[in-house]
C-alpha atoms as a PDB file:
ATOM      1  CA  UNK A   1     -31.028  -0.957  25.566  1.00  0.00           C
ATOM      2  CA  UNK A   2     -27.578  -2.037  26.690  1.00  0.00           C
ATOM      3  CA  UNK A   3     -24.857  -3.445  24.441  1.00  0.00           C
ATOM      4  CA  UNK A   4     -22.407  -5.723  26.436  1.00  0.00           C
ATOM      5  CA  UNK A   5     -19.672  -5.309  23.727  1.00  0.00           C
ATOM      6  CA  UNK A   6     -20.009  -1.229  23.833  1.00  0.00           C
ATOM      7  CA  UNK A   7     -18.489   0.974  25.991  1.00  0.00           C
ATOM      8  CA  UNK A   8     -19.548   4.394  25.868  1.00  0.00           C
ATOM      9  CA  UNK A   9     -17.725   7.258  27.751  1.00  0.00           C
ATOM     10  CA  UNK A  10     -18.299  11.211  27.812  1.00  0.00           C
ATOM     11  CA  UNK A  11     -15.417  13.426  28.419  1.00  0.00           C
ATOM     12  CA  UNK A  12     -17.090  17.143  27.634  1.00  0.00           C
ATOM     13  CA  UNK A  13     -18.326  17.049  24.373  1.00  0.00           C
ATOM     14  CA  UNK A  14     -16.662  14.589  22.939  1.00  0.00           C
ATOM     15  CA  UNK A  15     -18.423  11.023  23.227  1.00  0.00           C
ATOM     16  CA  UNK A  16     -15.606   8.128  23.256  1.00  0.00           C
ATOM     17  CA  UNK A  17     -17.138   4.572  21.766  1.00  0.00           C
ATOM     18  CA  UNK A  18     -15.259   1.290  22.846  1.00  0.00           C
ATOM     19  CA  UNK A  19     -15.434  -1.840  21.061  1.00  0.00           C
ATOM     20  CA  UNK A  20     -14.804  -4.190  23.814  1.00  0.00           C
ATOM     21  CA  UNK A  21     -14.175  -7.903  22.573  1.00  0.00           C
ATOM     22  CA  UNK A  22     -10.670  -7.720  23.636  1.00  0.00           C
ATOM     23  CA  UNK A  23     -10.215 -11.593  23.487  1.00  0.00           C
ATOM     24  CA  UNK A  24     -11.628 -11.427  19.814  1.00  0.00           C
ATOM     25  CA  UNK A  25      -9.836  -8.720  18.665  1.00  0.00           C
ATOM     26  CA  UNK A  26     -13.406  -6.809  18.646  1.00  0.00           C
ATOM     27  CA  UNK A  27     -14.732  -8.745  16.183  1.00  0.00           C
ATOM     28  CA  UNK A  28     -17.511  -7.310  14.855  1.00  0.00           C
ATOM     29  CA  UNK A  29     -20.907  -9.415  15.292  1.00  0.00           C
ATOM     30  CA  UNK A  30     -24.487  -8.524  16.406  1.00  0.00           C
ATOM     31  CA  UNK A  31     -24.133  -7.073  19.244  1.00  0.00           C
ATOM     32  CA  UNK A  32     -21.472  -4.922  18.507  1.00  0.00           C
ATOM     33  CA  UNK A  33     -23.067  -3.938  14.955  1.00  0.00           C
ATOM     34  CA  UNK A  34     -26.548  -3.236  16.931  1.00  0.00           C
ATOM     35  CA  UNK A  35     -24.412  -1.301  20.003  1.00  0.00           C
ATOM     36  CA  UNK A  36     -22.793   1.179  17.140  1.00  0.00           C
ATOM     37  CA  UNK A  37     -25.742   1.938  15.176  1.00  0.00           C
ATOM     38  CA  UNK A  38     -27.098   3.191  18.607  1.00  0.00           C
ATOM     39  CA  UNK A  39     -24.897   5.124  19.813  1.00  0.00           C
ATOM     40  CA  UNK A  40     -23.814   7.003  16.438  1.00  0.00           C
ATOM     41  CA  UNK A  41     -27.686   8.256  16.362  1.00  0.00           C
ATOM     42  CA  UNK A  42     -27.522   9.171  19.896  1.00  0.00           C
ATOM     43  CA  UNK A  43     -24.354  11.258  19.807  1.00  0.00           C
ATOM     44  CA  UNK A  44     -25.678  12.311  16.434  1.00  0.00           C
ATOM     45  CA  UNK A  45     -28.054  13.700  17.570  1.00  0.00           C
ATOM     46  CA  UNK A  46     -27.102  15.090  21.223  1.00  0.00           C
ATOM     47  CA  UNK A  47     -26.608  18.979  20.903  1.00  0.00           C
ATOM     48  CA  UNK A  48     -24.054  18.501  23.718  1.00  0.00           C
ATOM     49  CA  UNK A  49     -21.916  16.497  21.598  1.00  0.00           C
ATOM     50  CA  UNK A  50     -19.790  17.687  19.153  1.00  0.00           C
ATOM     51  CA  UNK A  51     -17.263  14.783  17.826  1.00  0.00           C
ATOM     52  CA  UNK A  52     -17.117  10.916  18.398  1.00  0.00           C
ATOM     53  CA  UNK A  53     -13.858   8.710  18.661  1.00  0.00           C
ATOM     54  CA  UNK A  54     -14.427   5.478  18.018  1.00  0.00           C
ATOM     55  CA  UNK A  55     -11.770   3.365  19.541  1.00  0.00           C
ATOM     56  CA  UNK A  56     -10.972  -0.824  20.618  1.00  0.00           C
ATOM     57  CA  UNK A  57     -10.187  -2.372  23.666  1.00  0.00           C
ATOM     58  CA  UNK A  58      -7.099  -4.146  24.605  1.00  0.00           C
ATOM     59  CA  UNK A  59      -4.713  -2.729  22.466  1.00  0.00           C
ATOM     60  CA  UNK A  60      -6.286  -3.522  18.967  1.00  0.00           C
ATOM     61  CA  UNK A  61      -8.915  -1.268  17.040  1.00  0.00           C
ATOM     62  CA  UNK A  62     -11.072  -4.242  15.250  1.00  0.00           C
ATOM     63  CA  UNK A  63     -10.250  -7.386  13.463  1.00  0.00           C
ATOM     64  CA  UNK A  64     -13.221  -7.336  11.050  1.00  0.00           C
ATOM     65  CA  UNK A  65     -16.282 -10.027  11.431  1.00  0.00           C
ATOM     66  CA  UNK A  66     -16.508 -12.915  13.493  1.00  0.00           C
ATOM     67  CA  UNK A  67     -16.442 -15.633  11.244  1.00  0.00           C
ATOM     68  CA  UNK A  68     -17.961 -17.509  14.829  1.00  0.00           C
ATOM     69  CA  UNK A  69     -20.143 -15.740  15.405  1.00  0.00           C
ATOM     70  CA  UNK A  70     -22.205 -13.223  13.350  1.00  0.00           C
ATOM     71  CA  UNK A  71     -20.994 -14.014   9.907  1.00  0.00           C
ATOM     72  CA  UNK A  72     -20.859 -18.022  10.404  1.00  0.00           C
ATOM     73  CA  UNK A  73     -20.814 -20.706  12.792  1.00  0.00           C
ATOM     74  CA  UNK A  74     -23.837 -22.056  13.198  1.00  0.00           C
ATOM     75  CA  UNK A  75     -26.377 -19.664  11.231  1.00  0.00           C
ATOM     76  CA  UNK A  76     -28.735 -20.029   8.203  1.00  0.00           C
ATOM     77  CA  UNK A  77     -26.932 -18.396   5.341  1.00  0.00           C
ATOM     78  CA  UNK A  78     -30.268 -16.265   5.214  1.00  0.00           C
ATOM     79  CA  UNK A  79     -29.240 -14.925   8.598  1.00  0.00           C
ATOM     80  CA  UNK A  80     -25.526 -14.234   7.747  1.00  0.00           C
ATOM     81  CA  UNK A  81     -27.152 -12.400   4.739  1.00  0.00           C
ATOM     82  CA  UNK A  82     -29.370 -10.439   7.133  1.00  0.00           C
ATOM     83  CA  UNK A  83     -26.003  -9.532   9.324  1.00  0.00           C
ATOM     84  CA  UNK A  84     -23.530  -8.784   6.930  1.00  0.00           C
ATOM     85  CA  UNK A  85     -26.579  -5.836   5.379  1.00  0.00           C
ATOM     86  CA  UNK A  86     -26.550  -4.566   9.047  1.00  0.00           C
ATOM     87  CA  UNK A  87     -22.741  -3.955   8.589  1.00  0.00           C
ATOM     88  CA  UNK A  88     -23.408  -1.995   5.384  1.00  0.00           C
ATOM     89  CA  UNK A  89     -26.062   0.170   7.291  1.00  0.00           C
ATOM     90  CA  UNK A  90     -23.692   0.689   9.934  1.00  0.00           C
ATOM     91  CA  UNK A  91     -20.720   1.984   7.451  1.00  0.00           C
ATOM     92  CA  UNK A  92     -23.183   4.568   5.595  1.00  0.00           C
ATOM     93  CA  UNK A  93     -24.712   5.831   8.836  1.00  0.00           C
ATOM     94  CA  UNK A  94     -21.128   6.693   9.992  1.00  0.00           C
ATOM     95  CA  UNK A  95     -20.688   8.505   6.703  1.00  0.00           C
ATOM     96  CA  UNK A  96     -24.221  10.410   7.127  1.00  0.00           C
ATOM     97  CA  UNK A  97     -23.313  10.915  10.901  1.00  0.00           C
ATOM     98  CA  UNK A  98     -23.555  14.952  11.206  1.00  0.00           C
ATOM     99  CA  UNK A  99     -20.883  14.945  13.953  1.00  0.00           C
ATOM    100  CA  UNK A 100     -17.369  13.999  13.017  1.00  0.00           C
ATOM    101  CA  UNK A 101     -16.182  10.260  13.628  1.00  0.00           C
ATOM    102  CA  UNK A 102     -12.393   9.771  14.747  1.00  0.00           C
ATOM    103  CA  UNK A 103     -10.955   6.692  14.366  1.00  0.00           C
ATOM    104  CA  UNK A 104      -8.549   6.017  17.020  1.00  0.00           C
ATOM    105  CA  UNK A 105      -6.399   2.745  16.532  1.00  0.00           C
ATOM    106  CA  UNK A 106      -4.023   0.197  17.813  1.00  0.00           C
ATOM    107  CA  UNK A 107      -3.083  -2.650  16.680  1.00  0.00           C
ATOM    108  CA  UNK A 108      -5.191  -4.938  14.416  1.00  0.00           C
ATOM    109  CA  UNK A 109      -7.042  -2.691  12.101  1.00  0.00           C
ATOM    110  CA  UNK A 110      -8.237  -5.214   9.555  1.00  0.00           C
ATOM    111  CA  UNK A 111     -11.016  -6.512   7.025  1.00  0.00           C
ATOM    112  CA  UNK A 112     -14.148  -5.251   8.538  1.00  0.00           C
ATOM    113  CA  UNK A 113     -12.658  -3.060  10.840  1.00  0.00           C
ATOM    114  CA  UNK A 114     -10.709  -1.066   8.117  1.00  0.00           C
ATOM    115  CA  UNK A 115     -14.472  -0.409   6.420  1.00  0.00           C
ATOM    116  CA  UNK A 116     -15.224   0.925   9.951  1.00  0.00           C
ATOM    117  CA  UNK A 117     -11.560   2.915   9.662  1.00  0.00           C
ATOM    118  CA  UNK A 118     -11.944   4.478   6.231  1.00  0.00           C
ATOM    119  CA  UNK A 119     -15.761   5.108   7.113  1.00  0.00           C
ATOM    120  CA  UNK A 120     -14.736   8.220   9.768  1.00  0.00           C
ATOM    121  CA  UNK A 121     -13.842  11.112   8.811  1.00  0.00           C
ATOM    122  CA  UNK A 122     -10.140  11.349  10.645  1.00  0.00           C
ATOM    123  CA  UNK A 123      -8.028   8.690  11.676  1.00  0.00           C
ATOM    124  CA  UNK A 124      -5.120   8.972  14.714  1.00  0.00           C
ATOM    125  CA  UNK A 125      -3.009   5.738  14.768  1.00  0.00           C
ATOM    126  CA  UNK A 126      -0.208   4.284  17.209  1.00  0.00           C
ATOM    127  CA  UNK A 127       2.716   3.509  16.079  1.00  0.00           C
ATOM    128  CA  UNK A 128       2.146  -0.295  16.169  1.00  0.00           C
ATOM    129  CA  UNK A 129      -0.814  -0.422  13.888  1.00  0.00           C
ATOM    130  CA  UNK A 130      -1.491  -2.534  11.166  1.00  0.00           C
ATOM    131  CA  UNK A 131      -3.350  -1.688   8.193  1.00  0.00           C
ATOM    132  CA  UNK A 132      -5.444  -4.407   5.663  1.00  0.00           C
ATOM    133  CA  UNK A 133      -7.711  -6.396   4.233  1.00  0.00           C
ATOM    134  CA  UNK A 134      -6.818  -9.817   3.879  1.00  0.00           C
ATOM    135  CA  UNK A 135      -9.614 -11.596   3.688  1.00  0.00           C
ATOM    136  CA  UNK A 136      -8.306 -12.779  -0.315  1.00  0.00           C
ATOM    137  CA  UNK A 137      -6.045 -14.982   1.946  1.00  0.00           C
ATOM    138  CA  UNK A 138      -9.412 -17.043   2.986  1.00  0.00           C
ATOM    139  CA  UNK A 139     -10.621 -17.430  -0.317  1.00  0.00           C
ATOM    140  CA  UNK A 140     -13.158 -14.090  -0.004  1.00  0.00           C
ATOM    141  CA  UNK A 141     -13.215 -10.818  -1.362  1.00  0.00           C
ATOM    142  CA  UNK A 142     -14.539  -8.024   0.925  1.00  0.00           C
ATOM    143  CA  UNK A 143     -16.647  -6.297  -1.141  1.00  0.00           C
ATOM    144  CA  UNK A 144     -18.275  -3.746   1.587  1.00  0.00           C
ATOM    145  CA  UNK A 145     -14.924  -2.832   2.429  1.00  0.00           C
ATOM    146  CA  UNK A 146     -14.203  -2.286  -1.262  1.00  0.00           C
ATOM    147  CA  UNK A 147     -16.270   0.397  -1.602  1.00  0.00           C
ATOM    148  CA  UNK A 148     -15.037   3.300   1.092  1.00  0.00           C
ATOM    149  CA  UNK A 149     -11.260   2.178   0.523  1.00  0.00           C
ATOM    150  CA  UNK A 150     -11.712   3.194  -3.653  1.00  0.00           C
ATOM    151  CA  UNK A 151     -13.105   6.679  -2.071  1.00  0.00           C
ATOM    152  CA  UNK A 152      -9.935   7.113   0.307  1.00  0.00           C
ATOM    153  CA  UNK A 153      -7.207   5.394  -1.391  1.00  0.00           C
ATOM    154  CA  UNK A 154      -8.315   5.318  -4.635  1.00  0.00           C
ATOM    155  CA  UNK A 155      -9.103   2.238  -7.399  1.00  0.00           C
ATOM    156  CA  UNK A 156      -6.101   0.568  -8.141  1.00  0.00           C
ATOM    157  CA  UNK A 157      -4.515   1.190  -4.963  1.00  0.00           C
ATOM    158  CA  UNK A 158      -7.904  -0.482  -3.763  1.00  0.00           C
ATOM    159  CA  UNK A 159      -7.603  -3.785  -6.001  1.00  0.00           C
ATOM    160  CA  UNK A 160      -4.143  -4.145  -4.690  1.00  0.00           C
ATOM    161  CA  UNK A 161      -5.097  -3.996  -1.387  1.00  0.00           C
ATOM    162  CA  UNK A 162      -7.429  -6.470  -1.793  1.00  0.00           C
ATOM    163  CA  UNK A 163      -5.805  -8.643  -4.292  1.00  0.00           C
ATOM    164  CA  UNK A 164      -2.228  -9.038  -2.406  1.00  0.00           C
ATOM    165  CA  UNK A 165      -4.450  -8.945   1.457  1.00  0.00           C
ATOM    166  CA  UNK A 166      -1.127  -6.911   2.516  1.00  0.00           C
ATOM    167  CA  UNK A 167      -0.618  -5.573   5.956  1.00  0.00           C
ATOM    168  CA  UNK A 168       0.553  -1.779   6.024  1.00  0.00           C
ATOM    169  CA  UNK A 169       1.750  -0.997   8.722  1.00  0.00           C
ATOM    170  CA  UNK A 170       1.270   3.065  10.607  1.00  0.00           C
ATOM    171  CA  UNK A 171       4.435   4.420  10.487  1.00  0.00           C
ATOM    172  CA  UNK A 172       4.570   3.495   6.659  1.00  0.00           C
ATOM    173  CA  UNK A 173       1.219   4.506   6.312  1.00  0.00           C
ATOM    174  CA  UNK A 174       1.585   8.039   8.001  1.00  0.00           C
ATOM    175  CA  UNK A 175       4.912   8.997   5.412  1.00  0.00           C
ATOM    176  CA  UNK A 176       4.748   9.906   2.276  1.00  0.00           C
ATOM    177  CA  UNK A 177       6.399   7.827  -0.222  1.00  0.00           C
ATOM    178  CA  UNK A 178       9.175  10.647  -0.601  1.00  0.00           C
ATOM    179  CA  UNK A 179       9.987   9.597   2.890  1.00  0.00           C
ATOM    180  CA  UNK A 180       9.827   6.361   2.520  1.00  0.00           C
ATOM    181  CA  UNK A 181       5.682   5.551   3.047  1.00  0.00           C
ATOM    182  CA  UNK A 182       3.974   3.676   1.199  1.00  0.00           C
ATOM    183  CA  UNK A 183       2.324   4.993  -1.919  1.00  0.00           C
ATOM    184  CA  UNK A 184      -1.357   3.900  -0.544  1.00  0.00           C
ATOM    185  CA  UNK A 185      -2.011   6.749   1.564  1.00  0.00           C
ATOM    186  CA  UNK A 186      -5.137   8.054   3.082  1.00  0.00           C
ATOM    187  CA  UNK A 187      -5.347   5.381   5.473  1.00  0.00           C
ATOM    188  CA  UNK A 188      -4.697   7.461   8.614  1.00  0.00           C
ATOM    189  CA  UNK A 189      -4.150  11.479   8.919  1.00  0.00           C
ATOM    190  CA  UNK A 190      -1.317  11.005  11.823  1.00  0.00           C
ATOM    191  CA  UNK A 191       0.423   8.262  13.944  1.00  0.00           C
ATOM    192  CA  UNK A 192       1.524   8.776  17.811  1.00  0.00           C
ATOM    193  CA  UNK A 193       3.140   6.654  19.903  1.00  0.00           C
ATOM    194  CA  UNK A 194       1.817   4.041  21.842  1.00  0.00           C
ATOM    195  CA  UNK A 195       1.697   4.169  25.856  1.00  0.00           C
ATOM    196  CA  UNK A 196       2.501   0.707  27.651  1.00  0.00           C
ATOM    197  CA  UNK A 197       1.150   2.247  31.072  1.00  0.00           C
ATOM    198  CA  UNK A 198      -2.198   3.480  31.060  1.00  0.00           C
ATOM    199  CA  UNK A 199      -2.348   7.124  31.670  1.00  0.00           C
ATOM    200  CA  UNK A 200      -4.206   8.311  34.567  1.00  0.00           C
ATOM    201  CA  UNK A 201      -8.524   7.247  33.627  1.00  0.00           C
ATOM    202  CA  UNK A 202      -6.961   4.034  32.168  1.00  0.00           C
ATOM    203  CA  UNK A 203      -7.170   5.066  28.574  1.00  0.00           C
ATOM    204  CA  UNK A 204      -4.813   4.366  26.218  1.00  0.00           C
ATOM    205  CA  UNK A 205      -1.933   6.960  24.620  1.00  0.00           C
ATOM    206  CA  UNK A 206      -3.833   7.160  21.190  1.00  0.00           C
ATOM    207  CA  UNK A 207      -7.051   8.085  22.863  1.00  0.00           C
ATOM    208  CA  UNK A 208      -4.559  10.729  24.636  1.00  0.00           C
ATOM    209  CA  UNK A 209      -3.557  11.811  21.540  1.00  0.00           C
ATOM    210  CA  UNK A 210      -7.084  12.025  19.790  1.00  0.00           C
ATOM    211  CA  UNK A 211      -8.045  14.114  22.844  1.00  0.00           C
ATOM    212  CA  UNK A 212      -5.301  16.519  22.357  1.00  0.00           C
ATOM    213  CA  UNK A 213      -5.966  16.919  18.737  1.00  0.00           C
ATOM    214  CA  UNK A 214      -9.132  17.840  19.260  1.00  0.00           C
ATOM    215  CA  UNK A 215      -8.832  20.364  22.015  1.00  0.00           C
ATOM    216  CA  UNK A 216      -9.404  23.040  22.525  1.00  0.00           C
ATOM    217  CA  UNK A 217     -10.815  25.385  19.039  1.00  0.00           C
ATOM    218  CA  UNK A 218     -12.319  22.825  17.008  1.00  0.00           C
ATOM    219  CA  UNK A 219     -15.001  20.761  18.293  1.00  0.00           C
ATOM    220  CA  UNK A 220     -17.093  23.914  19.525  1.00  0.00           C
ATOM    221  CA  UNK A 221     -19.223  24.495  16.250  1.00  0.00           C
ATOM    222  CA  UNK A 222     -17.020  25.082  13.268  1.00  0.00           C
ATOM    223  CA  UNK A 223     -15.819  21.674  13.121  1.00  0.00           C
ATOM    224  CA  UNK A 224     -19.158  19.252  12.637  1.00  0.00           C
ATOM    225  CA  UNK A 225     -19.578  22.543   9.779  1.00  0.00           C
ATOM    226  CA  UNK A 226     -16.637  22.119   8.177  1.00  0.00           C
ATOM    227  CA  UNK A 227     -17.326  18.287   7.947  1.00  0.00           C
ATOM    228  CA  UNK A 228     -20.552  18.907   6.314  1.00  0.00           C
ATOM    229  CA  UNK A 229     -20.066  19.096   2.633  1.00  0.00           C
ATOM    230  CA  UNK A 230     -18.397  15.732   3.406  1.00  0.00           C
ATOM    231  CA  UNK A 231     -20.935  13.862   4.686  1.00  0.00           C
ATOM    232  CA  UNK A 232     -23.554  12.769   1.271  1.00  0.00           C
END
């Protein structure tokens, strides 16, 4: 089966996974929920794959759910029940995935799509990327998210996040706070720089980046290994 909001790409053994709702932001909904639980068991599984990047289109990384769509509009609050357990499926398969996920991101990394962030197991960011979960700003509380942000950032550092909905933004984020980052770390491992012409196969510089990270040692066995003991 075919996702329309999925993009899937294979360069070696590294499997590259697009989120492509540009003109939402890649909002998560369905389709997109569906398209990721796919293709994390496929390259899960695929002995010729040995890492994942998981990556947006059109300069932003995800937005978090599609109030529209997916997680309101028109649906039986039975149904937006039913979706919003798909997204919690999705975030512990990624954590159970026995490849290693990198997050690559631009832009918009925010609500649901920081649960999707803080649920891989590295994360590359351009300089222009922004950081939170401000769904407290609507009146909600995003209590999936909640739960992998305490295990990467930590509990109070969590309840801040959520209470204040604050945007971080990556070159904050990447700095420790004797350099002048912010004190919430373990958002993202690294920040690059941001290319405003597409390189040569029309990805963007942080995918460039990711690439480059992992090449050439790591992604040949002893990485997925190393992983392991992470992965519960």
């Amino acid at each position: 089966m075919s996702y329309e909001f999925i993009e899937v790409e294979k360069k070696g053994r590294i499997t590259i996974v697009t989120m492509n709702r540009p003109e939402r932001r890649n909002a998560l909904n369905a389709n997109v929920m569906a398209g990721l639980n796919q293709y994390f068991d496929q390259a899960g599984a695929a002995p010729d794959v040995s890492a994942i990047i998981l990556t947006g289109a059109g300069g932003n990384f995800c937005s978090g759910a599609d109030l529209g769509g997916s997680f309101g509009g028109d649906q039986s609050y039975l149904d937006m029940h039913y979706d919003r357990g798909h997204y919690a499926d999705l975030l512990v398969k990624m954590n159970k995935c026995k490849k290693p996920i990198l997050a690559a991101i631009e832009g918009y990394c925010l609500a649901g799509g920081m649960g999707l962030c803080m649920s891989s197991d590295v994360v590359i960011a351009s300089e222009d990327a922004q950081f939170g979960v401000p769904e407290i700003k609507r009146g909600l509380w995003p209590y999936m998210v909640t739960a992998v942000l305490i295990r990467n950032v930590g509990r109070k550092k969590a309840a801040e996040l959520c209470m204040t909905g604050d945007r971080i933004p990556a070159d904050v984020v990447g700095r420790s706070p004797e350099d002048g980052g912010d004190p919430r770390c373990g958002l993202s491992n690294s920040e690059g720089p941001r290319l405003e012409t597409p390189v040569p196969d029309g990805k963007s510089g942080i995918i460039e980046l990711t690439l480059d990270d992992l090449e050439p040692a790591g992604i040949r066995g002893w990485l997925p290994a190393l992983l392991r003991p992470f992965k519960k």
